[in-house]
Protein backbone atom coordinates (compact mmCIF):
# COMPACT_ATOMS: atom_id res chain seq x y z
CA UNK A 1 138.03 144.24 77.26
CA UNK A 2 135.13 146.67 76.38
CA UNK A 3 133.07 143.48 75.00
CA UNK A 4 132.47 140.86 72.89
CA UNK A 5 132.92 142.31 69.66
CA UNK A 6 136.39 143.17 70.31
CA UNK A 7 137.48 138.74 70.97
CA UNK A 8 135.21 138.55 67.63
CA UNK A 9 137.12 140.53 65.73
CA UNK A 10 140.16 138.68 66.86
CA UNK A 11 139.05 135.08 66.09
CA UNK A 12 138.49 136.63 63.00
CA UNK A 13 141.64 138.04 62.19
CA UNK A 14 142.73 134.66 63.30
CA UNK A 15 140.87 132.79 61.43
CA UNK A 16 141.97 134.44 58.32
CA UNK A 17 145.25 134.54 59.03
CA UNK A 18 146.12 131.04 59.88
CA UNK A 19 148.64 128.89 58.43
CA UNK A 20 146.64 126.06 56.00
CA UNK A 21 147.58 123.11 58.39
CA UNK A 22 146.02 125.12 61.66
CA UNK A 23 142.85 124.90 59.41
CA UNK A 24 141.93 121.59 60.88
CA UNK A 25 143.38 122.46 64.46
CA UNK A 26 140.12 124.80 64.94
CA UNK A 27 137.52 122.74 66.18
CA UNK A 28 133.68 123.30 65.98
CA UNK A 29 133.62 125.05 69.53
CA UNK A 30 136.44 127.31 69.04
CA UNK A 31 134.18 130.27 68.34
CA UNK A 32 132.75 129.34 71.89
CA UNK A 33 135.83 128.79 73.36
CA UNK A 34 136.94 132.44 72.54
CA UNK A 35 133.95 134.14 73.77
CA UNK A 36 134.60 132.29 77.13
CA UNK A 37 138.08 133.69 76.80
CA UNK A 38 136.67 137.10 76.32
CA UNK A 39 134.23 136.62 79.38
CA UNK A 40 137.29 135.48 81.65
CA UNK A 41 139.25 138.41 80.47
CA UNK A 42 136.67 140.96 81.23
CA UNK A 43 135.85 139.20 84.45
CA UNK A 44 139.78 139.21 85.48
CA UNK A 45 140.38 135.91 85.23
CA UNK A 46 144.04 134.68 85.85
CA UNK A 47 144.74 138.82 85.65
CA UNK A 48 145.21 138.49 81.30
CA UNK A 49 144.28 141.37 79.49
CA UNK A 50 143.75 141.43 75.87
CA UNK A 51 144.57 144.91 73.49
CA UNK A 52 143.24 144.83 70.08
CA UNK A 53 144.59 147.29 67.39
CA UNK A 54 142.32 150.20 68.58
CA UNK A 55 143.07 150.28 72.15
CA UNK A 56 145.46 152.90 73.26
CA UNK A 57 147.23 149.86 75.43
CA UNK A 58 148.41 148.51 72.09
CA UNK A 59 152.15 149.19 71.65
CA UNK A 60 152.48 152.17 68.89
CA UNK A 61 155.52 149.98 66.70
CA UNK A 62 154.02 147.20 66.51
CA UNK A 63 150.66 148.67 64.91
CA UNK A 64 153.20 150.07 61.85
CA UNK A 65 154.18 146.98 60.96
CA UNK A 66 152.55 145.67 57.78
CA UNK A 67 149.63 142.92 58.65
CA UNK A 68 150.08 143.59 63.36
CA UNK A 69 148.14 140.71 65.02
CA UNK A 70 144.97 142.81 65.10
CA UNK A 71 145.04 141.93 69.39
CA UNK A 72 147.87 140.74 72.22
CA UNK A 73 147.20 139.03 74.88
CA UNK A 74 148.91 140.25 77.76
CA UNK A 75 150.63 139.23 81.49
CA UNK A 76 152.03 140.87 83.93
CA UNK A 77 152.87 144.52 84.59
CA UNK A 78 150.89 145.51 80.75
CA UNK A 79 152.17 149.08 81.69
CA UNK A 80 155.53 148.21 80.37
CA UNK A 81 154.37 148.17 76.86
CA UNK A 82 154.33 151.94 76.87
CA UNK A 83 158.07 151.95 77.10
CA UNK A 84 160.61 152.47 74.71
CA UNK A 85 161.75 148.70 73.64
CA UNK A 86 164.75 146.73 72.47
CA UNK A 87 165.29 143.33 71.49
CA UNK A 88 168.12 141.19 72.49
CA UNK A 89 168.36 138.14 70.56
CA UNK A 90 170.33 135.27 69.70
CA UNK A 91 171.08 131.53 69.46
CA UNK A 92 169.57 128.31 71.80
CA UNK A 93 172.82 126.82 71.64
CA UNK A 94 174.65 129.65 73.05
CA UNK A 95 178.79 129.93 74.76
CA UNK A 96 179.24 131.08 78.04
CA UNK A 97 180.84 134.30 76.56
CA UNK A 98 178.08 134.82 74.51
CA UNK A 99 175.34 134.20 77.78
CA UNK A 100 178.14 136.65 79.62
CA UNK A 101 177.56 139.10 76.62
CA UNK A 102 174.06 139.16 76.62
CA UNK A 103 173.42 139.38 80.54
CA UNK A 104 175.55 142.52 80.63
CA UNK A 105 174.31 144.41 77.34
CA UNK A 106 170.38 143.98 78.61
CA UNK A 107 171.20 145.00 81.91
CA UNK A 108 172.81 148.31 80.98
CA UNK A 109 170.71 149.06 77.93
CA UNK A 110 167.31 148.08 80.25
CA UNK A 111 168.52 151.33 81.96
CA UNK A 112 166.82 153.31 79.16
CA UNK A 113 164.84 150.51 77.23
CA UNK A 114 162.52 148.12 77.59
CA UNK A 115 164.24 144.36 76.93
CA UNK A 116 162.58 142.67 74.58
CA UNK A 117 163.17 138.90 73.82
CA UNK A 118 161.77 135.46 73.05
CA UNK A 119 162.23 133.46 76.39
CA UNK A 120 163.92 130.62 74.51
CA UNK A 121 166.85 129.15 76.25
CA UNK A 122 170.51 130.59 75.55
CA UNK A 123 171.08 134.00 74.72
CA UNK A 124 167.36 134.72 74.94
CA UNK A 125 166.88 133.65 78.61
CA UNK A 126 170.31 135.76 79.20
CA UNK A 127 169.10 138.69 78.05
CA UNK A 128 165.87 138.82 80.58
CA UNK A 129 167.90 137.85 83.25
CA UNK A 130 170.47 141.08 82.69
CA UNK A 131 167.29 143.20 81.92
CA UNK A 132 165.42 142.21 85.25
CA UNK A 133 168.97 143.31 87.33
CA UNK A 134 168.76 146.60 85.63
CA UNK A 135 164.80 147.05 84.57
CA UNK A 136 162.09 145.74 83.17
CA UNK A 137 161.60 143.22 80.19
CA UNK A 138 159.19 141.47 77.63
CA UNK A 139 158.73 137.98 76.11
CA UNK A 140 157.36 137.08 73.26
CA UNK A 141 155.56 133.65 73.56
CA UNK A 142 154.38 131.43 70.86
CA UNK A 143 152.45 129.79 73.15
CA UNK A 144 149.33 131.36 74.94
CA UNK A 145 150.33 133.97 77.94
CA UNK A 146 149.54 131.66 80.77
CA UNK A 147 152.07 128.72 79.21
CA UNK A 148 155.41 129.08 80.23
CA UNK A 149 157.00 127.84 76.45
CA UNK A 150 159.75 126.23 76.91
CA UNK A 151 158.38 124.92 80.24
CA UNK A 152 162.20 124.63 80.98
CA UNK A 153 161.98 128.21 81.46
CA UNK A 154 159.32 128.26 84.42
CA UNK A 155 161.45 130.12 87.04
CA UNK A 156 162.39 132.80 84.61
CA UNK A 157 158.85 133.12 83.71
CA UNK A 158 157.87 134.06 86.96
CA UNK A 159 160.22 136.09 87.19
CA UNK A 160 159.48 138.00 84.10
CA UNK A 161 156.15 138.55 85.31
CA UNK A 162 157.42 140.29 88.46
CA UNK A 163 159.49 142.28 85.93
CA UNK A 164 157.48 143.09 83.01
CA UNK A 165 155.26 141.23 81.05
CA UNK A 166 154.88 138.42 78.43
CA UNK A 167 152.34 138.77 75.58
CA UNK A 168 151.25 136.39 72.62
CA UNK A 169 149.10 136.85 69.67
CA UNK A 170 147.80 133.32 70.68
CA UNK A 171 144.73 132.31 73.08
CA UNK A 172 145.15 131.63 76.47
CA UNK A 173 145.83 127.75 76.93
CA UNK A 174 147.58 127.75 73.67
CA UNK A 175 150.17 125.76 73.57
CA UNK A 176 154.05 126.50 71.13
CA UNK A 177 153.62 125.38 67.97
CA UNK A 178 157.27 125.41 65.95
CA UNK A 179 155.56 127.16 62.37
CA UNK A 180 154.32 129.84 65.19
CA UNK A 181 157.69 131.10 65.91
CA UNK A 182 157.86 133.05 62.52
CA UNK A 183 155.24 135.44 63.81
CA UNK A 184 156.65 135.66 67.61
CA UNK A 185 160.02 136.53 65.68
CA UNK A 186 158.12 139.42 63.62
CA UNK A 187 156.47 140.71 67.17
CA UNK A 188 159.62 140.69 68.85
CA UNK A 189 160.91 142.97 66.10
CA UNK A 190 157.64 145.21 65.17
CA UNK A 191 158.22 146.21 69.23
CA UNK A 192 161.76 147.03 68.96
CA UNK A 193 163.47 150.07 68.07
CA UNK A 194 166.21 147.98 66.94
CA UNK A 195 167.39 144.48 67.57
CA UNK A 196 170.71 143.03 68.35
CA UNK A 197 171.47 139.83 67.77
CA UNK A 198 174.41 138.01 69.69
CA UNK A 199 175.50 134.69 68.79
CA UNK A 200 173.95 133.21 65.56
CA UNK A 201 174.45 130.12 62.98
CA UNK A 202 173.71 130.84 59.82
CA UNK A 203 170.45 129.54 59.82
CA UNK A 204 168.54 130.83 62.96
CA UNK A 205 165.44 132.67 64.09
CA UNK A 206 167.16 135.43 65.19
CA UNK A 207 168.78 136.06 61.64
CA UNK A 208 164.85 135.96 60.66
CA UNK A 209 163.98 138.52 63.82
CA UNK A 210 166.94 140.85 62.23
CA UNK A 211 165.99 140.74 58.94
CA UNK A 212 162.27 141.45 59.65
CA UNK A 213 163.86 144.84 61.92
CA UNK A 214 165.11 145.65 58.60
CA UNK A 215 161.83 144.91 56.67
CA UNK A 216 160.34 147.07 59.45
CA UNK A 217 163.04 150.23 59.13
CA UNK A 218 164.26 149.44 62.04
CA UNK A 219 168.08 149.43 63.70
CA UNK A 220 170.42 146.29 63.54
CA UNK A 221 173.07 145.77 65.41
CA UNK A 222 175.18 142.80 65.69
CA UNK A 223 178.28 141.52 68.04
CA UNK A 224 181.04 140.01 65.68
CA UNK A 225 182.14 136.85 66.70
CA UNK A 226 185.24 134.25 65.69
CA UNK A 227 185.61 133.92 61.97
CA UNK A 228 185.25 130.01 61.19
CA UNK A 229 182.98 129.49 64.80
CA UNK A 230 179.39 128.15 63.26
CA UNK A 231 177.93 130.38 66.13
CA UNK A 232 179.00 133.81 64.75
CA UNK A 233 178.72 132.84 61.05
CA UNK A 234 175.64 134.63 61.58
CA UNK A 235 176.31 137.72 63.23
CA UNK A 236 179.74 138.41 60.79
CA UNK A 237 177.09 138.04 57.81
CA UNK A 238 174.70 140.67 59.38
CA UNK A 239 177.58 143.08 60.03
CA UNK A 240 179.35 142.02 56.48
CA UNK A 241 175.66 143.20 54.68
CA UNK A 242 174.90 146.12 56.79
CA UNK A 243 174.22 145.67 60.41
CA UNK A 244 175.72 147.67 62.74
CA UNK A 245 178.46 146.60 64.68
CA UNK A 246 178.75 146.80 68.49
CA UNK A 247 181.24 145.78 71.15
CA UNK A 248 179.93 147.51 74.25
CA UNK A 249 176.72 148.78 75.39
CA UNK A 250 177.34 152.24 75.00
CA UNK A 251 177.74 152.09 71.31
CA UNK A 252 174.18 151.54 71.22
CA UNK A 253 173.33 154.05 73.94
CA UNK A 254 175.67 156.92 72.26
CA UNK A 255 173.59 155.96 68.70
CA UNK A 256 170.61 156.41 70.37
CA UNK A 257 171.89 159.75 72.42
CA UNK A 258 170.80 158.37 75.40
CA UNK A 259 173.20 159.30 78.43
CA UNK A 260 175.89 157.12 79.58
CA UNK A 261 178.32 156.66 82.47
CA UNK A 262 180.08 153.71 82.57
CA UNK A 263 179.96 153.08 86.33
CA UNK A 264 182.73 150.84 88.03
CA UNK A 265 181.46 147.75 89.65
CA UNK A 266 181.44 147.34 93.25
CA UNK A 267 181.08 143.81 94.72
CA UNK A 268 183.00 141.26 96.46
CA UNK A 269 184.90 139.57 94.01
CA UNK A 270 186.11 142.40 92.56
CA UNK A 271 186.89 143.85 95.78
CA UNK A 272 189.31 141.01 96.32
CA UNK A 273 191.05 141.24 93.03
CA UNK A 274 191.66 144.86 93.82
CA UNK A 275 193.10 143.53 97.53
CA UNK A 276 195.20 140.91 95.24
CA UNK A 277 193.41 138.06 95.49
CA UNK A 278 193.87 137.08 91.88
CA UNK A 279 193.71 132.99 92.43
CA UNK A 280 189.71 131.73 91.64
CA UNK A 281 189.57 128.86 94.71
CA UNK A 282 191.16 131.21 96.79
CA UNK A 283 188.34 134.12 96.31
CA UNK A 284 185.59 131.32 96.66
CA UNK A 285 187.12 130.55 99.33
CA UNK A 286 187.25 133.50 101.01
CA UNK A 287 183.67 134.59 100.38
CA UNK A 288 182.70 131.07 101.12
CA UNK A 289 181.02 130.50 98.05
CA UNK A 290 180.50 128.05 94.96
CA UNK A 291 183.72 128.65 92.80
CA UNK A 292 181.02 128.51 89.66
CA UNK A 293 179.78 131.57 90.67
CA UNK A 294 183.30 133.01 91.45
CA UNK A 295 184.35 132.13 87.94
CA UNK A 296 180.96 133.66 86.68
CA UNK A 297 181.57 136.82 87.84
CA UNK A 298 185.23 137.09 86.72
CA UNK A 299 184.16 136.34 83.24
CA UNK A 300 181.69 139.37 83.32
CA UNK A 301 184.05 141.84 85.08
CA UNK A 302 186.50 140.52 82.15
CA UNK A 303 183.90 141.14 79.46
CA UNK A 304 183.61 144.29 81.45
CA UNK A 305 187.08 145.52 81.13
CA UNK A 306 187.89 145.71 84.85
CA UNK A 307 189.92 142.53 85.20
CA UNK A 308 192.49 140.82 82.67
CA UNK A 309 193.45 136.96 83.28
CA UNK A 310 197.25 136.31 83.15
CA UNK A 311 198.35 132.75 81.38
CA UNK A 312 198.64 131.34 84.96
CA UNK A 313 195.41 131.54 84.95
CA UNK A 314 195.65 134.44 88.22
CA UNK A 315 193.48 137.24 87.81
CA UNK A 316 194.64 141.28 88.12
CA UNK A 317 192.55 144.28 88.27
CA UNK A 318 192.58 146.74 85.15
């Protein structure tokens, strides 16, 4: 931070812009508790760096949306915010498919983009994970930078960190506040050159993310989902009023006219349903590991389209 006046500027944009019951929330040291922040920042402290509207550091969509946070706070690799970004988003209460879905979409689109997402459990958390195994990635907290929010999420956190960043419009030590997650939803979207939501109800955050894209001119895309399941009432309604409708990664890629090979996976469970090996316990068995994980990995190389399951329950390679 180039000094004080930039942390000033900030508490007041905050100040201004809070919601009428964080009125009371700001105490009479707060303006002394952000110039500390401002000192730590500039000092190094807990390696957080703070971009306000004018810095060249702050990411270029996000300034075009109407009313940015006038600064981010920032952890992690920062350098990541340079990138081209896309959001993955979707419900808490997600399916296994739908997890499945989202791993494998961020990993091959973080190939060319940036992942963006909120770090909530479900298809959020998914959608880092695929985007660490094939890049880099971004959450949006609404909770200061140096609070893991949900705390559930810890381990990914870390990991995000060694993979990207997380920012937050909200002071260090901050903790989540539920009438924040409107404006983390609006970030996630202002950073994104489109958004794709997988897995919604109805009534969800995401559906607010995707409609704030729109707002923003951005891209939507959505996966459909089972007509009469509560979590893809959401996703058929953005596709039935204009989304864009996706079933692989490449239809994204291709709209963007980004290159794309799809490349054949090579590992050891699909090595053994090549060999035959079509029975589940007998592949864990052979690689001598947790049949979870066996039954993991056949779900993705199903979503995939490299291996069908039979009604016996036996798979065969495609």
């Amino acid at each position: 931070m180039r000094n004080k006046d930039e942390i000033l500027g900030y508490v007041i944009w905050r100040k201004t812009n809070l919601y009428p019951w964080e009125i009371d929330s700001l105490d009479e040291n707060f303006l002394d508790t952000a110039f500390k922040i401002a000192e730590d920042i500039k000092n190094g402290m807990n390696d957080i760096k703070f971009f306000s509207l004018e810095s060249e550091n702050y990411p270029k969509l996000l300034s075009e949306i109407q009313r940015p946070p006038y600064g981010i706070f920032c952890l992690g690799d920062c350098g990541v915010l340079k990138g081209e970004m896309f959001s993955i988003v979707g419900t808490r209460k997600s399916s296994g498919y739908g997890e499945s879905l989202a791993r494998r979409f961020a990993r091959e689109l973080s190939k060319e983009f940036i992942i963006v997402s909120g770090m909530a459990y479900g298809i959020d958390s998914k959608a880092h994970e695929g985007a660490i195994e094939g890049g880099y990635t971004v959450a949006v907290l609404a909770s200061g930078v140096d609070v893991p929010s949900p705390r559930g999420n810890s381990s990914l956190y870390r990991e995000i960190l060694k993979k990207g960043c997380v920012i937050s419009p909200y002071a260090p030590g901050d903790e989540a506040k539920r009438y924040r997650f409107v404006e983390r939803n609006s970030i996630i979207a202002g950073l994104s050159i489109g958004t794709l939501v997988i897995e919604a109800p109805k009534k969800s955050g995401s559906l607010i993310t995707a409609s704030m894209a729109a707002d923003f001119g951005r891209d939507v895309f959505a996966i459909p989902g089972d007509v009469g399941k509560y979590r893809s009432e959401g996703t058929n309604h953005l596709i039935k009023t204009g989304a864009m409708m996706v079933t692989d990664p490449s239809d994204i890629l291709e709209y963007y006219g980004k290159n794309f090979e799809e490349k054949k996976v090579s590992n050891p469970v699909y090595d053994l349903v090549k060999k035959g090996f079509g029975d589940p316990e007998e592949i864990a068995d052979v690689l001598g590991i947790p049949i979870v994980d066996v039954l993991s990995e056949l779900s993705e190389l199903e979503i995939d389209g490299l291996v069908q399951k039979r009604p016996d329950d036996i798979y065969r390679p495609l």
